[in-house]
C-alpha atoms as a PDB file:
ATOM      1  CA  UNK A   1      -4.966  36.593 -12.186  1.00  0.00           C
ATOM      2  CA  UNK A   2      -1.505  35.004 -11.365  1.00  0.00           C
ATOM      3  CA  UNK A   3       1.772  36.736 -12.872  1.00  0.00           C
ATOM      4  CA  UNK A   4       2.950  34.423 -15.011  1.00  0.00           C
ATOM      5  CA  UNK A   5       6.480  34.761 -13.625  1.00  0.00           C
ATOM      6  CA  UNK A   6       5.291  33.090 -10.209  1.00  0.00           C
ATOM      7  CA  UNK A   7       5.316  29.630 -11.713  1.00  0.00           C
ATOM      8  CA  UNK A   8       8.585  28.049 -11.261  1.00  0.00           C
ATOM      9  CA  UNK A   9       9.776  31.087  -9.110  1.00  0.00           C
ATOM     10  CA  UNK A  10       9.639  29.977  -4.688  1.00  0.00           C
ATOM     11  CA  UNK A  11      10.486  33.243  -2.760  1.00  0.00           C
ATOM     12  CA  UNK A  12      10.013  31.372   0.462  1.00  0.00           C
ATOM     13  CA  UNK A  13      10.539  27.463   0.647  1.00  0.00           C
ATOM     14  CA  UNK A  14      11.042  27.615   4.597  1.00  0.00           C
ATOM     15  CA  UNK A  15       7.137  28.186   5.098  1.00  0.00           C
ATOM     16  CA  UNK A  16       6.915  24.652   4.618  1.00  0.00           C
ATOM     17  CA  UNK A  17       9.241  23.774   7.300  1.00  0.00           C
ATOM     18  CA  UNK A  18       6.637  23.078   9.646  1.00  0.00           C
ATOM     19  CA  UNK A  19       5.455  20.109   7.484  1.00  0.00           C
ATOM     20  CA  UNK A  20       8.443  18.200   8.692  1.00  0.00           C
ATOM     21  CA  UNK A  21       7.002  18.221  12.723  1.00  0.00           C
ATOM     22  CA  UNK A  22       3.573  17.965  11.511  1.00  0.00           C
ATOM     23  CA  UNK A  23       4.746  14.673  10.176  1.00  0.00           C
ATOM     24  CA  UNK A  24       6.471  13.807  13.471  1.00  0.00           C
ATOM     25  CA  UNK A  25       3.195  14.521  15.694  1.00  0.00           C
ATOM     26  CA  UNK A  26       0.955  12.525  13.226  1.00  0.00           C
ATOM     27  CA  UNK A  27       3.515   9.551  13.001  1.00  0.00           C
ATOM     28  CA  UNK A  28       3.904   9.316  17.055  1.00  0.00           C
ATOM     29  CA  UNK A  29       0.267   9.331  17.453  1.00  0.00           C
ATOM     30  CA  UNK A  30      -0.481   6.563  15.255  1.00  0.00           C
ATOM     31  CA  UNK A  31       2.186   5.070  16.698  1.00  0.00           C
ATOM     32  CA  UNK A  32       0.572   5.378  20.111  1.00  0.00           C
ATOM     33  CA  UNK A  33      -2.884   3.937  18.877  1.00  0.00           C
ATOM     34  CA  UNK A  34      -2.015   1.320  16.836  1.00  0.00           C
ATOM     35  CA  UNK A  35       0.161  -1.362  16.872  1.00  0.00           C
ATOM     36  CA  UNK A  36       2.646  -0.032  13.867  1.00  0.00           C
ATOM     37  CA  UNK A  37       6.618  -0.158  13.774  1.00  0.00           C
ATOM     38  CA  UNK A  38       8.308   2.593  13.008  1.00  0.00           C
ATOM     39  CA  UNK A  39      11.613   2.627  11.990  1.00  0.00           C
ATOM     40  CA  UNK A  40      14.068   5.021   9.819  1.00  0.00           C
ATOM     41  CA  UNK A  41      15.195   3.568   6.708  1.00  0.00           C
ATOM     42  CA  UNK A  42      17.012   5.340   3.543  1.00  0.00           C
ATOM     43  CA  UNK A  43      14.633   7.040   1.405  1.00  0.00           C
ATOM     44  CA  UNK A  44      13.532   4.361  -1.534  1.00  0.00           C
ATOM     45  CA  UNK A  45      15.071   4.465  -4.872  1.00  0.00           C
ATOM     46  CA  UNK A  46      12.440   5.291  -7.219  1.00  0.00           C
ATOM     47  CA  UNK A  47      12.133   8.437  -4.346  1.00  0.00           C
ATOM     48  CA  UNK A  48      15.771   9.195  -5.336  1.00  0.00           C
ATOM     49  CA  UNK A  49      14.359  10.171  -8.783  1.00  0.00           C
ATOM     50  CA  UNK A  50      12.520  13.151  -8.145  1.00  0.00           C
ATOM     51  CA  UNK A  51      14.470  15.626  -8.098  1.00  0.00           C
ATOM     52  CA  UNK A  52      14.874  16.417  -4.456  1.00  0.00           C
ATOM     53  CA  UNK A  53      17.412  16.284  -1.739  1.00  0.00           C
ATOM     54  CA  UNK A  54      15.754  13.441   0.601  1.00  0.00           C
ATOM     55  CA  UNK A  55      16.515  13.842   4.289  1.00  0.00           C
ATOM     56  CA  UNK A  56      15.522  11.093   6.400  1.00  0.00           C
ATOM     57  CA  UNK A  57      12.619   8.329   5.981  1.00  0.00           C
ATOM     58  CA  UNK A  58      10.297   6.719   8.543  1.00  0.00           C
ATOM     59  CA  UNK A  59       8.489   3.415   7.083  1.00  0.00           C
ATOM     60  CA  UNK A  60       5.317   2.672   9.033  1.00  0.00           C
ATOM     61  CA  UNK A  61       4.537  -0.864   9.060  1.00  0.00           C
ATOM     62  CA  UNK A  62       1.679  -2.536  11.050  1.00  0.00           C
ATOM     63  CA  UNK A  63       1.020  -6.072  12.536  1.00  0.00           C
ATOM     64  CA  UNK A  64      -1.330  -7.277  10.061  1.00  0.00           C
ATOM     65  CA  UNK A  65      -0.481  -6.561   6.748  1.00  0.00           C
ATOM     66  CA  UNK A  66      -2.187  -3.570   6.451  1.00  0.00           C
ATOM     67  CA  UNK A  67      -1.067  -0.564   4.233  1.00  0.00           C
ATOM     68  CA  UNK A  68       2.495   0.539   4.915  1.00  0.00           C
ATOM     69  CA  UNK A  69       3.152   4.001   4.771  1.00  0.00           C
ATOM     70  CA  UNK A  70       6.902   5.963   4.055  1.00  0.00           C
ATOM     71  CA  UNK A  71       7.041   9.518   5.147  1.00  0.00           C
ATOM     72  CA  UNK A  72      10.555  11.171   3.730  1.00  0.00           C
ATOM     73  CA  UNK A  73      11.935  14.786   4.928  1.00  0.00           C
ATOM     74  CA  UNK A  74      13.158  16.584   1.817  1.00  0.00           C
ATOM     75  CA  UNK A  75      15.764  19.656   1.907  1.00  0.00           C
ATOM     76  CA  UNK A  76      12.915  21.718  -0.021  1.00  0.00           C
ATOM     77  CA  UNK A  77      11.567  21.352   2.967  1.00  0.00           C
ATOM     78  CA  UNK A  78       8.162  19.450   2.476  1.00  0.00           C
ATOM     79  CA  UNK A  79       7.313  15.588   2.614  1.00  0.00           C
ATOM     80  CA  UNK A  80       7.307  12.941   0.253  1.00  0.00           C
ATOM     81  CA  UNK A  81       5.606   9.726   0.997  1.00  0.00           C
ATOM     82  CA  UNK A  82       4.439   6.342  -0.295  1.00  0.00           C
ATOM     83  CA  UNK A  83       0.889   4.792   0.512  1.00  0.00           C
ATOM     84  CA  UNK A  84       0.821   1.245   0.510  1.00  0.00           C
ATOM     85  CA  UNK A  85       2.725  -0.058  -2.839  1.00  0.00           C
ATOM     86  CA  UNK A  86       2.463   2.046  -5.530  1.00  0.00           C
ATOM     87  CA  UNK A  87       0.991   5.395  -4.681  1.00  0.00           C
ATOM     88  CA  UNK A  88       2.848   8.264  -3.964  1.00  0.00           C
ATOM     89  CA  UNK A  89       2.421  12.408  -3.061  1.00  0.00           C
ATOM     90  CA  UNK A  90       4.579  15.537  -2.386  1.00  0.00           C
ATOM     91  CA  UNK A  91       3.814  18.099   0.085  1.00  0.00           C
ATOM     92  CA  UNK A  92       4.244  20.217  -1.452  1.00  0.00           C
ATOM     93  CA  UNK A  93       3.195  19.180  -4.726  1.00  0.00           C
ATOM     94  CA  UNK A  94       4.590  21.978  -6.302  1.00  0.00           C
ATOM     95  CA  UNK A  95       5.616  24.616  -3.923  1.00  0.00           C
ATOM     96  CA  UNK A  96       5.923  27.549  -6.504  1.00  0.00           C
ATOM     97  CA  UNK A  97       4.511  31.438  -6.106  1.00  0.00           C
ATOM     98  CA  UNK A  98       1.743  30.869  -7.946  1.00  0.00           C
ATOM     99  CA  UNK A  99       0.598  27.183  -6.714  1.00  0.00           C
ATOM    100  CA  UNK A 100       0.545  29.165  -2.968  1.00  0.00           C
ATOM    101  CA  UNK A 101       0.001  26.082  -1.199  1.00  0.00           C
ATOM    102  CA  UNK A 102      -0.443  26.314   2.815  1.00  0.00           C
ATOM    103  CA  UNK A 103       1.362  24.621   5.414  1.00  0.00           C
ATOM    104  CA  UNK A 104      -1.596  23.968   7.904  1.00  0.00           C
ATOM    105  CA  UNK A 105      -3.586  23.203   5.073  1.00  0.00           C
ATOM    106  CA  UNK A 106      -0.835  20.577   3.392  1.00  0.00           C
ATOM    107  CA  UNK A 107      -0.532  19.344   6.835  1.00  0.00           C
ATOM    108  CA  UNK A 108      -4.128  18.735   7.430  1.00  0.00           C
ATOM    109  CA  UNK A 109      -4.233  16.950   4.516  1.00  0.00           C
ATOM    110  CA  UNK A 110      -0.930  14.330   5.616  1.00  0.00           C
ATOM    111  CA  UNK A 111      -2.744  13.972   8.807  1.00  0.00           C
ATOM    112  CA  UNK A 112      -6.300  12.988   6.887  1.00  0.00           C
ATOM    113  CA  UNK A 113      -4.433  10.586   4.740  1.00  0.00           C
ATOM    114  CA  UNK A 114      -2.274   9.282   7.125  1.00  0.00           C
ATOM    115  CA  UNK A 115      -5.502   8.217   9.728  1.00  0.00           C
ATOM    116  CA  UNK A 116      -7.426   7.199   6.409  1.00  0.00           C
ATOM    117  CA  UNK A 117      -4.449   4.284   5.588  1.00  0.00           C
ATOM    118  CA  UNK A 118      -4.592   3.129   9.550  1.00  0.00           C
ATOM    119  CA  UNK A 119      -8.403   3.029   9.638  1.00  0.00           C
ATOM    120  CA  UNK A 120      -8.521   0.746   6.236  1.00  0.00           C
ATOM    121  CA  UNK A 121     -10.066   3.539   4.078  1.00  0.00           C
ATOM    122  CA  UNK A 122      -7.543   3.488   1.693  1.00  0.00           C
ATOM    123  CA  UNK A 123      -7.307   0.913  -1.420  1.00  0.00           C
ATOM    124  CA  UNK A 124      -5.021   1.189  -4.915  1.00  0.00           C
ATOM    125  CA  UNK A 125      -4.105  -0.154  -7.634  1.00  0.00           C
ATOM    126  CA  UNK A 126      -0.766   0.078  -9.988  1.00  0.00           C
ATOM    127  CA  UNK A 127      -2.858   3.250 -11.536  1.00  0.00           C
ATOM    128  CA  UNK A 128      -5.434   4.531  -9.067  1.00  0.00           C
ATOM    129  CA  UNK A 129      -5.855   4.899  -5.389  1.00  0.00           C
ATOM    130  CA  UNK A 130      -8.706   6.398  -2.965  1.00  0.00           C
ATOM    131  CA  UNK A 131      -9.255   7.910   0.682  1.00  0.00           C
ATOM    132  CA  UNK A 132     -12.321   7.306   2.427  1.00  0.00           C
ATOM    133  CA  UNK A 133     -12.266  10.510   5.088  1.00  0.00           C
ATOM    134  CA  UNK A 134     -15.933  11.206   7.276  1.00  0.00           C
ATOM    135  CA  UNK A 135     -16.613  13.966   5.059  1.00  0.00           C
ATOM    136  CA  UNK A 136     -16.450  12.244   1.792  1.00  0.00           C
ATOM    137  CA  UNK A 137     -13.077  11.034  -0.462  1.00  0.00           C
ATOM    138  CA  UNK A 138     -10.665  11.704  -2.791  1.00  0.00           C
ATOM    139  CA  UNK A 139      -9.707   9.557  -5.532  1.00  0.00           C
ATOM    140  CA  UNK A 140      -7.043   9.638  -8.446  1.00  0.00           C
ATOM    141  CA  UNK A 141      -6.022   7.614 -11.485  1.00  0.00           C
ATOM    142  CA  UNK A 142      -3.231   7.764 -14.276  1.00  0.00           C
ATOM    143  CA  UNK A 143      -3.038   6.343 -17.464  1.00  0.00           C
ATOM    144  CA  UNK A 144      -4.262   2.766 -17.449  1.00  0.00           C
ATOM    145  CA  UNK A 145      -1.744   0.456 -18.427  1.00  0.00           C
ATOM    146  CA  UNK A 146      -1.442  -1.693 -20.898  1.00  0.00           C
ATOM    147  CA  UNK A 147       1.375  -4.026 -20.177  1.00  0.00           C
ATOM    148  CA  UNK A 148      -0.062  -4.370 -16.919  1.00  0.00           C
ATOM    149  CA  UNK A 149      -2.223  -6.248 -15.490  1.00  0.00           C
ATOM    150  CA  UNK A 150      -4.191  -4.279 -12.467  1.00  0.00           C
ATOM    151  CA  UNK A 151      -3.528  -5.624  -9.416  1.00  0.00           C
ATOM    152  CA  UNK A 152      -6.129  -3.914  -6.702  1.00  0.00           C
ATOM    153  CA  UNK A 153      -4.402  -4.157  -3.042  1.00  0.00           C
ATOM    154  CA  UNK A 154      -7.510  -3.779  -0.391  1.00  0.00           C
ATOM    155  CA  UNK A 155      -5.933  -2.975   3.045  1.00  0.00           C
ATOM    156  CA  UNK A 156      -7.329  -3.694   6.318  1.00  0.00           C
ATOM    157  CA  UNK A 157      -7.369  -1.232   9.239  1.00  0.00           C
ATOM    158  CA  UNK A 158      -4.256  -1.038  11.524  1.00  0.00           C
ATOM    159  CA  UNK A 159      -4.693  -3.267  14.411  1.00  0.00           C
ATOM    160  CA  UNK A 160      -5.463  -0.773  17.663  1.00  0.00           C
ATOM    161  CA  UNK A 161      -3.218  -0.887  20.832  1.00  0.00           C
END
């Protein structure tokens, strides 16, 4: 059972630290197999809005229009990035006492998602998005919209170098 007083309370934000080269080694190896810029940009503005102090960005854009990817350093330290247009994750997603998350395991999890966009297993919508990974997928959705009018975006894979 978790003490209550662990949620809300981090007693040790620099064990996510290593998220920030994690993110570094995953973004030069795409970058060596497929044929992707990478460049530093500022962090996006609806990224401003989350309540973190955003670092530095890297937008990962291939050749042929598939799925661009924006990985952002945060002060907390942990990641924020954007897959393709609309979907967006923290690692941490939380980062509290009671949450616990692991670095290798948050990391692992970047480094799926980030190979899953460059093969073309990843599709979305303004309200859902999925992963296709070897050993099965992950999916999410939010509210459907009403005002909105679902646009799914179906990305191919990266081009290889």
């Amino acid at each position: 059972m978790t003490d209550d007083s662990a949620y809300g309370r981090v007693t040790n934000p620099e064990r996510y630290a290593p998220l920030h080269r994690a993110a570094a080694v995953v973004i030069a190896e795409l970058q060596r197999a497929f044929d992707v810029s990478v460049v530093e940009v500022e962090s996006e503005p609806k990224q401003r809005d989350i309540g973190l102090t955003l670092t530095s960005a890297w937008r990962l854009t291939p050749s042929n229009g598939g799925a661009p990817v924006t990985v952002t350093l945060t002060t907390f330290p942990g990641l924020y990035v954007r897959f393709g247009e609309w979907h967006e994750e923290a690692f941490p997603a939380c980062g509290c006492d009671a949450c616990d998350e692991q670095p290798g395991e948050l990391a692992e999890d970047l480094r799926e998602k980030l190979w899953a966009v460059a093969r073309g297993q990843f599709h979305e919508t303004q309200q859902s998005y999925a992963f296709t990974f070897p050993h099965g997928g992950r999916a999410g959705s939010g509210k459907p919209s009403r005002w909105r009018r679902l646009r799914v975006r179906e990305y191919p894979a990266w081009p290889e170098r």
